[in-house]
C-alpha atoms as a PDB file:
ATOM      1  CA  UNK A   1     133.993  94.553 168.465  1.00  0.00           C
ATOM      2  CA  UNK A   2     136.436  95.202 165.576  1.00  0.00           C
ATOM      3  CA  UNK A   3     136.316  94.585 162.275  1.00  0.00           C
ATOM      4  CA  UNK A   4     139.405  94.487 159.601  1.00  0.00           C
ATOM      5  CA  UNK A   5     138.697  93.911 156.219  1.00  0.00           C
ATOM      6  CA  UNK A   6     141.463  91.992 154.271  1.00  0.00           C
ATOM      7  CA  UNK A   7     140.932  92.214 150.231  1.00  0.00           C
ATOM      8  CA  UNK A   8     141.936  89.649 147.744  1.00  0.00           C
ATOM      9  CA  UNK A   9     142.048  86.241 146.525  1.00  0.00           C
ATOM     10  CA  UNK A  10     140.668  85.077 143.871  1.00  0.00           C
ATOM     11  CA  UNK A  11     138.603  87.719 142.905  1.00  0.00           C
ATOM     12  CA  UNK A  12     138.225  90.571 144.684  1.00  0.00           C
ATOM     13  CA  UNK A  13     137.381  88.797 147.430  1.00  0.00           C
ATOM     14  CA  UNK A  14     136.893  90.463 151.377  1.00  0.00           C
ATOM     15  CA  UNK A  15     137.873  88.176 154.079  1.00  0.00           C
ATOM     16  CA  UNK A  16     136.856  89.219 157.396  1.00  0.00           C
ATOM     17  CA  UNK A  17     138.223  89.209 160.986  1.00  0.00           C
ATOM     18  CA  UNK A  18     136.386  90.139 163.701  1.00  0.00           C
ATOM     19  CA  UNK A  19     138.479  90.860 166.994  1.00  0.00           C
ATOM     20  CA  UNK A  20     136.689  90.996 170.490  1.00  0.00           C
ATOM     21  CA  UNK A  21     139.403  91.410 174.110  1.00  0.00           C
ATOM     22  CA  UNK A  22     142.057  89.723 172.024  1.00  0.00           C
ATOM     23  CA  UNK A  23     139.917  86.648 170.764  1.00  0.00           C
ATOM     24  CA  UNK A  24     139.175  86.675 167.081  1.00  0.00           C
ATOM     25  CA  UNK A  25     137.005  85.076 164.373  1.00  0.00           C
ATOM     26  CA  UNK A  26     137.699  84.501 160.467  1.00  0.00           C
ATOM     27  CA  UNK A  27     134.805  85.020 158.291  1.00  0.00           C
ATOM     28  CA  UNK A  28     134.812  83.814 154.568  1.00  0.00           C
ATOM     29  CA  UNK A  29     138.452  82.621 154.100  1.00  0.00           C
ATOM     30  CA  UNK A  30     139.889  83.801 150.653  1.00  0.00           C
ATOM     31  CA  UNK A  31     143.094  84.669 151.825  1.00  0.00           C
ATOM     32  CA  UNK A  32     146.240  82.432 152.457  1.00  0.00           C
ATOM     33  CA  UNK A  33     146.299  81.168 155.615  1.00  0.00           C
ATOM     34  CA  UNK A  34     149.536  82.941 156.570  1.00  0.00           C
ATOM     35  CA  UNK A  35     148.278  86.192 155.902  1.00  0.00           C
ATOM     36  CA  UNK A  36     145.532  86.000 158.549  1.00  0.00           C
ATOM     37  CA  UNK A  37     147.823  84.645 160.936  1.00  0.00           C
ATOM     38  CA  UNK A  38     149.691  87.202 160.577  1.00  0.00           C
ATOM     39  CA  UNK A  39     147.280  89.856 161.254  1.00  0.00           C
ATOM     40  CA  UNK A  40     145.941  88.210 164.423  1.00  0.00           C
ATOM     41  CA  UNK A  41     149.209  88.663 165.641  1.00  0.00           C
ATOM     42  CA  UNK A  42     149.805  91.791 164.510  1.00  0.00           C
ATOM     43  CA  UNK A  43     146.885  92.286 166.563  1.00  0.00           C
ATOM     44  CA  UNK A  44     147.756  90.351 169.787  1.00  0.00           C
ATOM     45  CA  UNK A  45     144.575  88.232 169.086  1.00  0.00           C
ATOM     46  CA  UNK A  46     144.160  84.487 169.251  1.00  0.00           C
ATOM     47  CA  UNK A  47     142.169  82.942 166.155  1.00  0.00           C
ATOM     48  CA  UNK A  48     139.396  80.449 167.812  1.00  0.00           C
ATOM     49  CA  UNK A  49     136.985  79.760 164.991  1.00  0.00           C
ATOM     50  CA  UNK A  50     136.548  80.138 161.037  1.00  0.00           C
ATOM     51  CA  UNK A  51     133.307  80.773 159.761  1.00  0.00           C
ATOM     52  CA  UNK A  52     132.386  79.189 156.060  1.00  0.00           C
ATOM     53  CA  UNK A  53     129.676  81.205 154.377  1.00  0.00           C
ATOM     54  CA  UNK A  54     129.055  78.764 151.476  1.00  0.00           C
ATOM     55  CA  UNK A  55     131.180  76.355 149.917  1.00  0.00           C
ATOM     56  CA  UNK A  56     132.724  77.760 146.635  1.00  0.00           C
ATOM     57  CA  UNK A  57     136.693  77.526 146.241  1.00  0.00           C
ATOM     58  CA  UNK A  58     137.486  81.174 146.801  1.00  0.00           C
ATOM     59  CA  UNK A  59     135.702  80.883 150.129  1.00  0.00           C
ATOM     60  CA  UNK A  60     137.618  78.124 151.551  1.00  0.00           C
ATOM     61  CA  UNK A  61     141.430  78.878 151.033  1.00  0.00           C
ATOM     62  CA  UNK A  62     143.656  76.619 152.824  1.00  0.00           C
ATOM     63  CA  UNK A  63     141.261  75.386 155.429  1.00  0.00           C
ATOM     64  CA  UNK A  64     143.203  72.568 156.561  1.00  0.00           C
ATOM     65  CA  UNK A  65     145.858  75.211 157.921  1.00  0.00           C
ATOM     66  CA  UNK A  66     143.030  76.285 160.454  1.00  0.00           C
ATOM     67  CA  UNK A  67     142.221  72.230 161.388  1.00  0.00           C
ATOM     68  CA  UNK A  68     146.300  71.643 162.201  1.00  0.00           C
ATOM     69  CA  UNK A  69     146.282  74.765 164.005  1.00  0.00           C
ATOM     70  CA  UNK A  70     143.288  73.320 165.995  1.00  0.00           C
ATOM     71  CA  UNK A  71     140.925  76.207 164.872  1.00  0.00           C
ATOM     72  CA  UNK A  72     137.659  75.380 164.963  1.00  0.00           C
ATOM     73  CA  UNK A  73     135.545  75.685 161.500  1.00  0.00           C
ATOM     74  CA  UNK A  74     131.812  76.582 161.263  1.00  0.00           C
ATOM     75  CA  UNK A  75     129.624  76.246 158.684  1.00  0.00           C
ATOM     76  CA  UNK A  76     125.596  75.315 157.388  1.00  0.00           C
ATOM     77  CA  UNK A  77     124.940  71.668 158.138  1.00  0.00           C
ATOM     78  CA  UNK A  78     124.856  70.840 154.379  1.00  0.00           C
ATOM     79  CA  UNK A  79     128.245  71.909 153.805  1.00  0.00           C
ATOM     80  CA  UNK A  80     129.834  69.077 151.614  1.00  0.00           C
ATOM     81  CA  UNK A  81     132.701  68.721 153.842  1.00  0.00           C
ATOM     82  CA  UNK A  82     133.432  67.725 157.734  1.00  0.00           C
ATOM     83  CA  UNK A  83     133.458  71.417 160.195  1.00  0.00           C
ATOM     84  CA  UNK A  84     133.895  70.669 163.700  1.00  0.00           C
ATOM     85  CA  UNK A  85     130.151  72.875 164.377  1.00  0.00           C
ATOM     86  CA  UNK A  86     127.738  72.342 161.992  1.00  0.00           C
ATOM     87  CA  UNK A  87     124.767  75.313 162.152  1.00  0.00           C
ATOM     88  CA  UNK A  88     121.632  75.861 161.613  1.00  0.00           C
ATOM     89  CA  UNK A  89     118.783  78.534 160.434  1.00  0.00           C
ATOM     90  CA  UNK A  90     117.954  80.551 163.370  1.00  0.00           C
ATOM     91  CA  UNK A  91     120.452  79.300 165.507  1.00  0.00           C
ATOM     92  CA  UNK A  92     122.552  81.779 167.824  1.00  0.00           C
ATOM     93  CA  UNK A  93     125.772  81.181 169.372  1.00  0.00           C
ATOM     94  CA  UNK A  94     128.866  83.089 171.352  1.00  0.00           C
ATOM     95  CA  UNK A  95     132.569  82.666 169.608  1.00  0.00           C
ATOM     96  CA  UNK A  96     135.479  84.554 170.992  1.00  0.00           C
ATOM     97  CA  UNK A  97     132.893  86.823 173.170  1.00  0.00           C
ATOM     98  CA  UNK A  98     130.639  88.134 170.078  1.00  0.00           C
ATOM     99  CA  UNK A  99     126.824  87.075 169.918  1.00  0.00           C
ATOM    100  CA  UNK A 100     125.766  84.861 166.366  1.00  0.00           C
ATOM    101  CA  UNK A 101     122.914  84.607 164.431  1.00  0.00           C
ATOM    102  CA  UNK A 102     122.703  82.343 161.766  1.00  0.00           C
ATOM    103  CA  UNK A 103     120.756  82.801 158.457  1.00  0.00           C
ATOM    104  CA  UNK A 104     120.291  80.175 156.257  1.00  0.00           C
ATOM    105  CA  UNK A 105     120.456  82.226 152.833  1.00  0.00           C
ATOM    106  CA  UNK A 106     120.485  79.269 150.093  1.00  0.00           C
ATOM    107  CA  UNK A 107     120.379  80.632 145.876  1.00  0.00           C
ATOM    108  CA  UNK A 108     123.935  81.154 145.023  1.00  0.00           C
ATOM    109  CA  UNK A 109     124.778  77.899 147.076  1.00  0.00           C
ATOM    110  CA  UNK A 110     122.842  75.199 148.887  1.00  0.00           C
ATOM    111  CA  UNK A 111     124.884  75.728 151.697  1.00  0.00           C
ATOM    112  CA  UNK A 112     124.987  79.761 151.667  1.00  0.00           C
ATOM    113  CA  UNK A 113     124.594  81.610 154.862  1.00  0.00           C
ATOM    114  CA  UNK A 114     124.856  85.054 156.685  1.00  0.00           C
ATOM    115  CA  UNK A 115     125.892  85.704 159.997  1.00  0.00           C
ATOM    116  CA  UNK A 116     124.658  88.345 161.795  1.00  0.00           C
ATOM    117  CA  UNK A 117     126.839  90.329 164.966  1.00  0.00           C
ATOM    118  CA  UNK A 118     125.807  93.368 166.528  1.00  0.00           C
ATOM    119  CA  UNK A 119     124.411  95.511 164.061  1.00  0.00           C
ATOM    120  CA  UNK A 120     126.674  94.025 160.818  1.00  0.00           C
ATOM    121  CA  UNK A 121     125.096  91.344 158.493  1.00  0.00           C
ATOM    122  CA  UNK A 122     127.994  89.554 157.317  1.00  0.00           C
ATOM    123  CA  UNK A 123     126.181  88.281 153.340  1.00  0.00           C
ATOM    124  CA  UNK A 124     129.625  86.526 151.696  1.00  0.00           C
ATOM    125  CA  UNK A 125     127.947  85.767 147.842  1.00  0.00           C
ATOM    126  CA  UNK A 126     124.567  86.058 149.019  1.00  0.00           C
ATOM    127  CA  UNK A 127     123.910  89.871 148.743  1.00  0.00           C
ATOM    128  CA  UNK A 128     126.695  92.392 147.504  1.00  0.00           C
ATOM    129  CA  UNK A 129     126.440  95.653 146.902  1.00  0.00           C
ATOM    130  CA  UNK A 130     124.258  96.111 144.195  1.00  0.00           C
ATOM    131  CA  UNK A 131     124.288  92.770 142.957  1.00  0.00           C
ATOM    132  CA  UNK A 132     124.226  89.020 144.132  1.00  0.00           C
ATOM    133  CA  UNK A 133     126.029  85.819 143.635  1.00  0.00           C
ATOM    134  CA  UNK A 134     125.517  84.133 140.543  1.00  0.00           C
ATOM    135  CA  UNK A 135     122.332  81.355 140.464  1.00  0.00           C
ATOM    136  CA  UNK A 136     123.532  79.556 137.279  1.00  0.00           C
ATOM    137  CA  UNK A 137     126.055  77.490 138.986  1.00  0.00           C
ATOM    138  CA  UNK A 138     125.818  73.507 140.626  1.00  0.00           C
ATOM    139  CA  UNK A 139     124.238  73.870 143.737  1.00  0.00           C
ATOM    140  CA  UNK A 140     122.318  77.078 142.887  1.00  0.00           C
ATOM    141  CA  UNK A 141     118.547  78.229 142.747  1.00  0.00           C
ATOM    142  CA  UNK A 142     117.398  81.381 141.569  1.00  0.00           C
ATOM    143  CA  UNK A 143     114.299  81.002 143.618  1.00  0.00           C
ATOM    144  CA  UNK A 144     115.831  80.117 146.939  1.00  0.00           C
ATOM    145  CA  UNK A 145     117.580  83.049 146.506  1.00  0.00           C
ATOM    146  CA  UNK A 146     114.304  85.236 146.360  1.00  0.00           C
ATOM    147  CA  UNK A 147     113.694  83.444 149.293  1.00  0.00           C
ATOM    148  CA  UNK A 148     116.818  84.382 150.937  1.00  0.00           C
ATOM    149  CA  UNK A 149     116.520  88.368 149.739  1.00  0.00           C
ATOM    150  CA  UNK A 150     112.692  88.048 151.742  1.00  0.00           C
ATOM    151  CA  UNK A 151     114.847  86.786 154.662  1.00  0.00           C
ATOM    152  CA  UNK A 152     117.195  89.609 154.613  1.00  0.00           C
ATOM    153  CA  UNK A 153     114.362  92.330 154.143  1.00  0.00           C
ATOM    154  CA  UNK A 154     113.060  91.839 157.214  1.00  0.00           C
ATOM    155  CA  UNK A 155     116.489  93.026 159.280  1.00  0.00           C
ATOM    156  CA  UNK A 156     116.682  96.393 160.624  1.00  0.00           C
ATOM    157  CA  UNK A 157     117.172  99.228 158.145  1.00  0.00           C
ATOM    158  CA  UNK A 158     120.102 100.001 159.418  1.00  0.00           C
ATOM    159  CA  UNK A 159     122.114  96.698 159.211  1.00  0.00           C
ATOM    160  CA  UNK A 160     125.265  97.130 158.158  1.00  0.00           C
ATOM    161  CA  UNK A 161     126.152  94.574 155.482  1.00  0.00           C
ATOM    162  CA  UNK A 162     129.476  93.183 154.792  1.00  0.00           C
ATOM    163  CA  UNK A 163     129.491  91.245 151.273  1.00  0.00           C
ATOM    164  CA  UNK A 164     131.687  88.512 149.863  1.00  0.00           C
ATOM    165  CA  UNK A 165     132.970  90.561 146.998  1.00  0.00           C
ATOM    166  CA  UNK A 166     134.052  93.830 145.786  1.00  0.00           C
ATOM    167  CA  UNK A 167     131.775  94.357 143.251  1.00  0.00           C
ATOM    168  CA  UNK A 168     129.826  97.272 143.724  1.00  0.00           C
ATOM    169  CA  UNK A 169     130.439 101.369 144.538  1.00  0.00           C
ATOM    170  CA  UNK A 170     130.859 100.896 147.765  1.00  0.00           C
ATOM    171  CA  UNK A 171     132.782  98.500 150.232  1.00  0.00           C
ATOM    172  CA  UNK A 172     129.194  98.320 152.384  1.00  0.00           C
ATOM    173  CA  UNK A 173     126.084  98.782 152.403  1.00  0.00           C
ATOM    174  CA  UNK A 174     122.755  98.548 154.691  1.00  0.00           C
ATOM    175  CA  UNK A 175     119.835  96.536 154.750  1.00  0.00           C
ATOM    176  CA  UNK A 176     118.017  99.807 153.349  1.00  0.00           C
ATOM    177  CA  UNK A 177     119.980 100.877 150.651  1.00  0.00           C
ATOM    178  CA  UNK A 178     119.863  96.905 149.353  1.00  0.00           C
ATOM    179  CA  UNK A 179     116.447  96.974 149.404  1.00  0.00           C
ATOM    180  CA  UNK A 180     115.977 100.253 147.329  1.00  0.00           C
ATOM    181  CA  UNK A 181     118.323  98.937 144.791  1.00  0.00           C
ATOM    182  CA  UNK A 182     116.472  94.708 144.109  1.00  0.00           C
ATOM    183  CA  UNK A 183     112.909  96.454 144.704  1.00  0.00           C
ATOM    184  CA  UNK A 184     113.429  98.989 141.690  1.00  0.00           C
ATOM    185  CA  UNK A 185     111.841  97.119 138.988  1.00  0.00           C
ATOM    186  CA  UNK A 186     114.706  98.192 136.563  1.00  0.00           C
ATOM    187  CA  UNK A 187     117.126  95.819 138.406  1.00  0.00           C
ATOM    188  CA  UNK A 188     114.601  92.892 137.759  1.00  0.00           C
ATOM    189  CA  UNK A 189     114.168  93.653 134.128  1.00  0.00           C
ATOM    190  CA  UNK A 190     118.459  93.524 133.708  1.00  0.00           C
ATOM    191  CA  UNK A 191     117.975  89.904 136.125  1.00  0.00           C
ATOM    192  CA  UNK A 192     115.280  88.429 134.434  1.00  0.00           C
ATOM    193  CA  UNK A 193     117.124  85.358 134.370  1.00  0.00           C
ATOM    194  CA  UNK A 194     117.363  85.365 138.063  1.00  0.00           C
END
């Protein structure tokens, strides 16, 4: 498996593709739609499915490119619009040849989730480096997100994670290093409102 990481959008967003024997997979789309085209080409891949991570605007650029273009979309079974596979907690799945697993990560959004492949952990707004998506929004819960971080602890040191943003020192991170940072208690005394 490959992974290119595309940065923009709205703000400093990382849209993902994921490219496996020439069939590929969109994850968190914050880019125009052209531009990913584009680099599936560019990379003699065919696009078969977008994954939606949550539901927030700078997540779900131009998805109605991907439904003329008869790409399939993904996303959590509360997601407040139609997807053509609707997923749930737990469940795992093959796409373009890579294996799934679905985490149902609500706090920053009802409909929040990670996807896990291989050894990577991809988190969108649920986990960054060094930081997590806002809970003061419609549609968020600071202690679903607790929840959610409880979730994630229990992955392998090691996993790779691949956030929604560009917000921290780093482009990635692991499981480990995450954990060190939210289980410091100075990070909960700056959150306190989390």
């Amino acid at each position: 498996m490959e992974i290119i990481t595309l940065y923009g959008g709205y703000d400093s967003n990382f849209t993902y593709i994921l490219f496996e024997n020439r069939k590929a997979v969109l994850i968190d789309s914050a880019l125009p739609a052209a531009e990913i085209f584009s680099e599936a080409r560019k990379q003699n891949a065919v696009l078969e499915a977008v994954f939606i991570l949550h539901s927030h605007f700078d997540h779900i650029v131009e998805l109605e490119a991907y439904r003329e273009a008869k790409i399939s979309l993904y996303a959590h079974d509360s997601a407040p619009f139609p997807v053509d596979k609707k997923l749930r907690d737990g469940e795992q799945l093959t796409v373009a040849g890579m294996r799934f697993t679905v985490l149902h990560t609500p706090g920053h959004r009802f409909d929040a989730i990670c996807l896990r492949v291989e050894n990577c952990l991809f988190t969108s707004d649920t986990l960054f480096v060094h930081g997590c998506g806002r809970t003061d929004l419609p549609g968020s819960d600071p202690q679903q997100l607790l929840a959610s971080f409880q979730k994630l602890w229990q992955l392998p040191d090691d996993t790779i994670i691949y956030p929604g943003h560009d917000y921290g020192p780093t482009k990635t991170s692991t499981i480990q290093e995450e954990k060190k940072f939210f289980l410091d208690e100075r990070f909960f005394k700056i959150k306190a409102n989390l």
